[in-house]
C-alpha atoms as a PDB file:
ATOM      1  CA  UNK A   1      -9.283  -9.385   6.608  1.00  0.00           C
ATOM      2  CA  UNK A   2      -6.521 -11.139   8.544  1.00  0.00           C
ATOM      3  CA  UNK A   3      -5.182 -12.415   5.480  1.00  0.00           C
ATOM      4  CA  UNK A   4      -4.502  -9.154   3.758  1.00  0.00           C
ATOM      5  CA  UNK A   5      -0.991  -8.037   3.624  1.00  0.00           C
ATOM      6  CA  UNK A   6       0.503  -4.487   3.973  1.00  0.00           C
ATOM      7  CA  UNK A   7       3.589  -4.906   2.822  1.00  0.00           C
ATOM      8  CA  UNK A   8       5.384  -7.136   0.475  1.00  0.00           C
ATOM      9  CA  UNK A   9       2.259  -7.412  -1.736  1.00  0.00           C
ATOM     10  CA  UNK A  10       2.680  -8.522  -5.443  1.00  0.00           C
ATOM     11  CA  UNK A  11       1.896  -4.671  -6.008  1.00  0.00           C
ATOM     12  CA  UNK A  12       4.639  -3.923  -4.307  1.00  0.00           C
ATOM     13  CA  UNK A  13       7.109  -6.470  -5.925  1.00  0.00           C
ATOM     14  CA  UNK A  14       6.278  -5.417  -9.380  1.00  0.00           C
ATOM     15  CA  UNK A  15       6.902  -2.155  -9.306  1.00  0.00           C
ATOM     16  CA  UNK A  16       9.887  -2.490  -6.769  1.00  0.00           C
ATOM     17  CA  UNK A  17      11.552  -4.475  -9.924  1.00  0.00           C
ATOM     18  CA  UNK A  18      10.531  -1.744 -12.118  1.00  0.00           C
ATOM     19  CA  UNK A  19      12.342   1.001 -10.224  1.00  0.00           C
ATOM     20  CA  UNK A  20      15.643  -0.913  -9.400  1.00  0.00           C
ATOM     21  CA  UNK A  21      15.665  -1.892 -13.285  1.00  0.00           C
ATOM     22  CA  UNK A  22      15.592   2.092 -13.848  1.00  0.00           C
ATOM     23  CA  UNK A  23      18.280   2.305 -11.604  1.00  0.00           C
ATOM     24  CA  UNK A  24      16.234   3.939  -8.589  1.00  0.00           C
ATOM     25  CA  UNK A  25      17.087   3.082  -5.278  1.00  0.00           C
ATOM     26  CA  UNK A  26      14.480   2.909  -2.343  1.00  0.00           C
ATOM     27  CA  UNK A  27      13.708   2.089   1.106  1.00  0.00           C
ATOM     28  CA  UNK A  28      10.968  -0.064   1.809  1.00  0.00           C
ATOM     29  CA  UNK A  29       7.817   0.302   4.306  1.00  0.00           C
ATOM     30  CA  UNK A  30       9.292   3.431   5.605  1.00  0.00           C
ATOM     31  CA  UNK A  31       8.379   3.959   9.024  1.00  0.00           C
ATOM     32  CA  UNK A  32       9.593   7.177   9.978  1.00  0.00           C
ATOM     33  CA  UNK A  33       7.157   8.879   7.244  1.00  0.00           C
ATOM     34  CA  UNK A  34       3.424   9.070   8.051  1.00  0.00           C
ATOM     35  CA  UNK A  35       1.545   6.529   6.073  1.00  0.00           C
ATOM     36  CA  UNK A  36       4.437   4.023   6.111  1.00  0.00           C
ATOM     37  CA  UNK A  37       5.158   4.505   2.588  1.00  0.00           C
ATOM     38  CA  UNK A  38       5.529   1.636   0.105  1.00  0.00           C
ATOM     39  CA  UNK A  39       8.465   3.236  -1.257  1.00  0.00           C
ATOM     40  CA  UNK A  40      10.532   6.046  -0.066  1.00  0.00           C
ATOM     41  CA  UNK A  41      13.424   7.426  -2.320  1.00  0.00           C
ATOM     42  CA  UNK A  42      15.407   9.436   0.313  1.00  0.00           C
ATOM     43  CA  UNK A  43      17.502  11.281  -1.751  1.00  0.00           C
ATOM     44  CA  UNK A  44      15.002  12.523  -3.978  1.00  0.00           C
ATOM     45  CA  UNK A  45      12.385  13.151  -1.248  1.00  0.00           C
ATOM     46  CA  UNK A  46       9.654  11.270  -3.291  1.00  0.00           C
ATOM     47  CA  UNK A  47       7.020   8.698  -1.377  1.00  0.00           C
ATOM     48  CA  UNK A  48       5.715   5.928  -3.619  1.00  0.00           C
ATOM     49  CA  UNK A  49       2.459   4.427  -2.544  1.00  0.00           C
ATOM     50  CA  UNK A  50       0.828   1.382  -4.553  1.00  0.00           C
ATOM     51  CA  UNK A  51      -2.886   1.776  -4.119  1.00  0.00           C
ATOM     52  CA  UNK A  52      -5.325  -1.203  -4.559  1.00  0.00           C
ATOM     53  CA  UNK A  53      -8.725   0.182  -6.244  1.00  0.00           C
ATOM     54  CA  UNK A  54     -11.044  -1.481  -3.657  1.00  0.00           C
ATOM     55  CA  UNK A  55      -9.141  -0.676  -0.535  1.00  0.00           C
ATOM     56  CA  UNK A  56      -8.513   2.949  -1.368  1.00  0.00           C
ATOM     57  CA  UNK A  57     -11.542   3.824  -3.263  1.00  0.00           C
ATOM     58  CA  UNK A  58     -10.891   4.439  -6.420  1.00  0.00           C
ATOM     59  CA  UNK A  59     -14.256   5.825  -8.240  1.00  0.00           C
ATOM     60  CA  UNK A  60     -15.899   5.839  -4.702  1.00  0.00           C
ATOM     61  CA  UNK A  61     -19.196   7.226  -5.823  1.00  0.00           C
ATOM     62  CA  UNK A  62     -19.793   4.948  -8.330  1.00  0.00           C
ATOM     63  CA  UNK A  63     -18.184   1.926  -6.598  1.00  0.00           C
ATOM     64  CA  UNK A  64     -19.893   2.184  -2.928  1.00  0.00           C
ATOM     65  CA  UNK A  65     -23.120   1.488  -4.759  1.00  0.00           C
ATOM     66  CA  UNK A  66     -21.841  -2.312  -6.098  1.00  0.00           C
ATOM     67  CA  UNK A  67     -21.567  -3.430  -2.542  1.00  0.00           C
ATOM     68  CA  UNK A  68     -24.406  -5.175  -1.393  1.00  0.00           C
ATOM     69  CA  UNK A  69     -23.445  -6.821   1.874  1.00  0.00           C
ATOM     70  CA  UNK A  70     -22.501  -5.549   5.479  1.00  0.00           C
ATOM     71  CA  UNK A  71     -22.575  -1.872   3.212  1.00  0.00           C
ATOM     72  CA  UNK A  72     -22.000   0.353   6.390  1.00  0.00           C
ATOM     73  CA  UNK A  73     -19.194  -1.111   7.651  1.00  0.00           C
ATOM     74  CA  UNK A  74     -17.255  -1.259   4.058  1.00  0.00           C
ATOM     75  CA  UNK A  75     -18.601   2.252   3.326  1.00  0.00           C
ATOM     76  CA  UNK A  76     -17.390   3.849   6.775  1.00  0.00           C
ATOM     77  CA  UNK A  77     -14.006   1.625   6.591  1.00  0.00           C
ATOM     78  CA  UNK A  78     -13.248   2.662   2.673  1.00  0.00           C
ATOM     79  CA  UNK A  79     -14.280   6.584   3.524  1.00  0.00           C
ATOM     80  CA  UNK A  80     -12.012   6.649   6.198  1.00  0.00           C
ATOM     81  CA  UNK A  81      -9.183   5.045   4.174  1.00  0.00           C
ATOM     82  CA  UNK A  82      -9.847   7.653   1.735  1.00  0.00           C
ATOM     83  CA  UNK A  83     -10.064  10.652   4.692  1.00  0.00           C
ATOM     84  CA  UNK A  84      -6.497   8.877   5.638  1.00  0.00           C
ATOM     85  CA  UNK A  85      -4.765   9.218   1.910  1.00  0.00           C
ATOM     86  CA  UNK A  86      -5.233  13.090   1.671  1.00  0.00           C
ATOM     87  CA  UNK A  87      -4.511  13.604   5.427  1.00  0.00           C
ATOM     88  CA  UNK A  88      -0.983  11.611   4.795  1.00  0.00           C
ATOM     89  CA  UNK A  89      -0.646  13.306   1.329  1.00  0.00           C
ATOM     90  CA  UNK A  90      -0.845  16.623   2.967  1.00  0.00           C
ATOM     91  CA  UNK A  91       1.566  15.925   5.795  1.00  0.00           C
ATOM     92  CA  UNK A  92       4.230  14.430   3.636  1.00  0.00           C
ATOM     93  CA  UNK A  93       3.642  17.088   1.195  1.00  0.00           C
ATOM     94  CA  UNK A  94       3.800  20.522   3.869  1.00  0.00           C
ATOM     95  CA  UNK A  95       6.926  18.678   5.561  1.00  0.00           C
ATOM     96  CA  UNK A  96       8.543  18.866   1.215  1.00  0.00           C
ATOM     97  CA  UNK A  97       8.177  15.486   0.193  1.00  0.00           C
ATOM     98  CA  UNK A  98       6.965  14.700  -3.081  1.00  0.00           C
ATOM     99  CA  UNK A  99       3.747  11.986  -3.209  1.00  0.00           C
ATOM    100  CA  UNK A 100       3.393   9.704  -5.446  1.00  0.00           C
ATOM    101  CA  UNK A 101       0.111   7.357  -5.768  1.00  0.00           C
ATOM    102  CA  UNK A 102      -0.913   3.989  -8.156  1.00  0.00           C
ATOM    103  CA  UNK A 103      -3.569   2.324  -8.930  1.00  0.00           C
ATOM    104  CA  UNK A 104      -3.040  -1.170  -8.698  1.00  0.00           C
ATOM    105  CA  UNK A 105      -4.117  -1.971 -11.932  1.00  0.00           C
ATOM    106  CA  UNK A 106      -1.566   0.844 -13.726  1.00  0.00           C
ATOM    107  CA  UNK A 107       1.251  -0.928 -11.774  1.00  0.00           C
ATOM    108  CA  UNK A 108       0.235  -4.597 -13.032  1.00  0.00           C
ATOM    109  CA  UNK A 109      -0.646  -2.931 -16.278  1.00  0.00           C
ATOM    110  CA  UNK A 110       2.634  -0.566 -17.061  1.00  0.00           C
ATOM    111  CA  UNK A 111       4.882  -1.331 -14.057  1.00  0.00           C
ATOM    112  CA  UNK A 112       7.886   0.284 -16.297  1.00  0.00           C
ATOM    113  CA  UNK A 113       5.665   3.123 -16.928  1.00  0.00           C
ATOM    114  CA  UNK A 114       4.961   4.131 -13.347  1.00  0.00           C
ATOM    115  CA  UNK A 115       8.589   3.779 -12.326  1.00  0.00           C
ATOM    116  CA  UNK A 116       9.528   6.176 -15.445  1.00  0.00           C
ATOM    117  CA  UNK A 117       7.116   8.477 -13.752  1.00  0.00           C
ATOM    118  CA  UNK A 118       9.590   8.233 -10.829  1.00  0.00           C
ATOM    119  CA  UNK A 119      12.348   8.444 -12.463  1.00  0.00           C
ATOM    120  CA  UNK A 120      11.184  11.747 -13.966  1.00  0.00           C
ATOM    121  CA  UNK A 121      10.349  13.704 -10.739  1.00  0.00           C
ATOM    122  CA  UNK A 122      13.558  12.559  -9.536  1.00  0.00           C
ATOM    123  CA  UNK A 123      14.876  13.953 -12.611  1.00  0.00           C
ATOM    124  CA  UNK A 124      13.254  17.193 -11.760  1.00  0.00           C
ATOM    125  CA  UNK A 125      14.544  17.090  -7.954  1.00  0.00           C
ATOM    126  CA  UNK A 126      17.681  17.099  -8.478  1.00  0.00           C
ATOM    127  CA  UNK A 127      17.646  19.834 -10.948  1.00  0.00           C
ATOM    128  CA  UNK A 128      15.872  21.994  -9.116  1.00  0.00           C
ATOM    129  CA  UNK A 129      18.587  21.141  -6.047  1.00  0.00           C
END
């Protein structure tokens, strides 16, 4: 697990390139915002997160029942990830920040597509502002 990287992850790049191409302009690995967000559009008040499936638990149910080895450790360390996600969504969201969350594979998939979802709820920010 030493090896895994929280920030600058290929996740990360490819949808960072998708944003600036649509002309969005960001903060990186925000630390002042619970959760360290993966992208943090100040302006706009929107928090980007890039979510591998494994890591976050994406289709928990059905997924916690394909690992086979060392099971109670990856099943306590994935539930809490999850417990962390909503606890972070609902602090960024009560303090009026907008949260934003991908799957990995919709980033490497449809990077554009994810940061025209951006681009939209900045869209709707500002006219609401």
């Amino acid at each position: 697990m030493q090896a895994i990287k929280s920030s600058g992850t290929g996740l990360e790049k490819m949808l960072g390139k998708s944003l600036w191409r649509s002309g969005l302009r960001y903060r990186k690995n925000y630390s002042k915002l619970p959760g360290k967000p993966d992208f943090v559009l100040v302006k706009h008040r929107i928090v980007v997160f890039c979510d591998s499936e494994f890591w976050h638990g994406k289709n928990w149910a059905k997924t916690k029942k394909r690992i086979k080895s060392n099971q109670g450790y990856w099943h306590t360390k994935i539930a809490n990830n999850i417990k962390r996600d909503k606890k972070i969504n609902k602090e960024l969201a009560g303090s009026g920040w907008t949260v934003i969350r991908f799957w990995g594979k919709d980033i490497i998939k449809k990077p554009e597509k994810c940061a025209e979802k951006v681009k939209k709820q900045a869209a709707k920010k500002l006219s609401q502002n």
